[in-house]
C-alpha atoms as a PDB file:
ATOM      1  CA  UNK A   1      -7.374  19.283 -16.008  1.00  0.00           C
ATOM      2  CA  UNK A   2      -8.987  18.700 -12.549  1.00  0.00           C
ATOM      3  CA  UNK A   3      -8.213  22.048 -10.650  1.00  0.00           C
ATOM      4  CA  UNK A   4      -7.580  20.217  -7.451  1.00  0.00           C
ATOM      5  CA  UNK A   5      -4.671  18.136  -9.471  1.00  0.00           C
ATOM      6  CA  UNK A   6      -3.064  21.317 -10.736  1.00  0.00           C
ATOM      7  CA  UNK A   7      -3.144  22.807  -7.023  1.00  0.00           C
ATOM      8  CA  UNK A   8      -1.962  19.670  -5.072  1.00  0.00           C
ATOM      9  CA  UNK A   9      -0.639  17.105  -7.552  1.00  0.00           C
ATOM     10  CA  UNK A  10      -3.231  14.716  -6.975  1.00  0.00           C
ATOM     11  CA  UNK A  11      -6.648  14.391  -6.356  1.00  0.00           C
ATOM     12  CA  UNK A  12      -9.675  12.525  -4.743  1.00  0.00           C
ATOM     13  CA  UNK A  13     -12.090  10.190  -6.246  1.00  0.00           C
ATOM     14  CA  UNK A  14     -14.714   9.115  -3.918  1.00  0.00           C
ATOM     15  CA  UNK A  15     -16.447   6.212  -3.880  1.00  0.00           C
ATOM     16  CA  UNK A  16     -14.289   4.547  -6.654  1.00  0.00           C
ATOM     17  CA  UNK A  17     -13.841   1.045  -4.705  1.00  0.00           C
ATOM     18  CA  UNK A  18     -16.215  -0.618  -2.665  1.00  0.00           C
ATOM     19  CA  UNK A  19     -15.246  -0.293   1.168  1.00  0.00           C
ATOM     20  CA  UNK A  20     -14.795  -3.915   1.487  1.00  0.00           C
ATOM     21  CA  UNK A  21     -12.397  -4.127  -1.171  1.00  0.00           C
ATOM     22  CA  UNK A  22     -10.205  -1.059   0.869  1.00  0.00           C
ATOM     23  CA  UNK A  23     -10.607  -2.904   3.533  1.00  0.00           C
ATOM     24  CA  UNK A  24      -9.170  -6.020   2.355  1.00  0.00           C
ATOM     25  CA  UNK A  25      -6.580  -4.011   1.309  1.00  0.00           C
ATOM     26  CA  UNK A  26      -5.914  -1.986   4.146  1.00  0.00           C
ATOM     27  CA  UNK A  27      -5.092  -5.124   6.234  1.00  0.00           C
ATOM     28  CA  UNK A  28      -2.760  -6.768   3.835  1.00  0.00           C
ATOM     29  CA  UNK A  29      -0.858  -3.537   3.536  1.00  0.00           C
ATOM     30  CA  UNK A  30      -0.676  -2.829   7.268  1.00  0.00           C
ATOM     31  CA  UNK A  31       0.605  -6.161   7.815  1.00  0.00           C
ATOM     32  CA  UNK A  32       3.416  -5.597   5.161  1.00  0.00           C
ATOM     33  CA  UNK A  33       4.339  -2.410   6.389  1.00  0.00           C
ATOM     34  CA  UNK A  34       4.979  -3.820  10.192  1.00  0.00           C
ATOM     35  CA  UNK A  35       6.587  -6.380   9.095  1.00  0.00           C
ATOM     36  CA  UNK A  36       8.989  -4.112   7.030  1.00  0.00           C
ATOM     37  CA  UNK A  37       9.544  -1.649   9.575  1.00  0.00           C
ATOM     38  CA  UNK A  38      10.655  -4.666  11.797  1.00  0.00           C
ATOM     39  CA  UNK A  39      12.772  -5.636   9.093  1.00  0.00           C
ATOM     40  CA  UNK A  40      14.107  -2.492   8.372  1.00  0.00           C
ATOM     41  CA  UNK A  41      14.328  -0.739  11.639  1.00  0.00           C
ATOM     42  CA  UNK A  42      17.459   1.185  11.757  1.00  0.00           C
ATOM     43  CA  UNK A  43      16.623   2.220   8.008  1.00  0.00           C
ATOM     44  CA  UNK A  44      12.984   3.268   9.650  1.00  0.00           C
ATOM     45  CA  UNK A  45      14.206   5.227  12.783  1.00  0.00           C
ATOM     46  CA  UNK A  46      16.985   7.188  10.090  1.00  0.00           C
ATOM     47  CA  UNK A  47      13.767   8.620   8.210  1.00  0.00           C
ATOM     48  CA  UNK A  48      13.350   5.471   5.218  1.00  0.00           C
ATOM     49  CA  UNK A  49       9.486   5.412   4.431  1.00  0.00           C
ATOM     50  CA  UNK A  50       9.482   3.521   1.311  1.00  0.00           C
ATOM     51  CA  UNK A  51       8.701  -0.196   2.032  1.00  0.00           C
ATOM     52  CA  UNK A  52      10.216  -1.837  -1.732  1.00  0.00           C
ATOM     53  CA  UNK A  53       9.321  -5.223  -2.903  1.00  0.00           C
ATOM     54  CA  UNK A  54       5.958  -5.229  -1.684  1.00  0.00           C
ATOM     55  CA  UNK A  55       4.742  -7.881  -3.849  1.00  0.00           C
ATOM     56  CA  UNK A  56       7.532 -10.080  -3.672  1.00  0.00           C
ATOM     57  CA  UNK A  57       7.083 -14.046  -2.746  1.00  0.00           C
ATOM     58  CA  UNK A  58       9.232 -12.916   0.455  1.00  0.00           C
ATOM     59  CA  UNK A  59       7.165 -10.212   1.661  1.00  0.00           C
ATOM     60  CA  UNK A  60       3.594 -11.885   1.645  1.00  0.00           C
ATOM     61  CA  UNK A  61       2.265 -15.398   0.942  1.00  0.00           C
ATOM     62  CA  UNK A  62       0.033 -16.133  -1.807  1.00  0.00           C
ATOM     63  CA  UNK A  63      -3.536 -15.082  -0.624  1.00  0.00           C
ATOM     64  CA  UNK A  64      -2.180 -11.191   0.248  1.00  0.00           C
ATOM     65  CA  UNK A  65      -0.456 -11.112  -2.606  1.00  0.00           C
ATOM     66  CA  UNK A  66      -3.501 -12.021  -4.788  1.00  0.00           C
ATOM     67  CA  UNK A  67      -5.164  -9.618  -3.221  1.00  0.00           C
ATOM     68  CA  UNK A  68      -2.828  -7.127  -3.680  1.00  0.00           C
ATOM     69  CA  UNK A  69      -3.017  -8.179  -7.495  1.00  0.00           C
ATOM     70  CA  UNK A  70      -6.546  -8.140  -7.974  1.00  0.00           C
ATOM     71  CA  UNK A  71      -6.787  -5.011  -6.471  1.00  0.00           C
ATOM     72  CA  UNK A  72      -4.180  -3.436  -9.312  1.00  0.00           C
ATOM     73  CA  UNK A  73      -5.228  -5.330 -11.950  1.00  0.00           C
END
């Protein structure tokens, strides 16, 4: 097992995905997440970081949420 696993419970793997694919990913997901925390203020300000239902039709139209799924799939 990856020593760096066993010490933190997770670990790094640079260089896996090309930096325009994080990218691309990096906006859609910062775009969900404000628009969650607007949604979900008083949840927010209490301490709730988990933004559910992320790739839900409600959450994000179709071209974020493809790539969303290309990115997991």
């Amino acid at each position: 097992m990856n020593p760096a696993f066993s010490q933190n419970g997770y670990f790094v793997l640079k260089g896996l995905f090309a930096s325009n694919e994080l990218h691309e990913l990096r906006k859609v997901l910062t775009a969900y997440h404000a628009a969650w925390i607007t949604r979900n203020n008083a949840a927010y300000t209490k301490g709730a970081v988990n933004s559910a239902y992320i790739t839900s039709r409600e959450q994000l139209d179709a071209a974020a949420r493809q790539v969303l799924f290309q990115f997991i799939s």
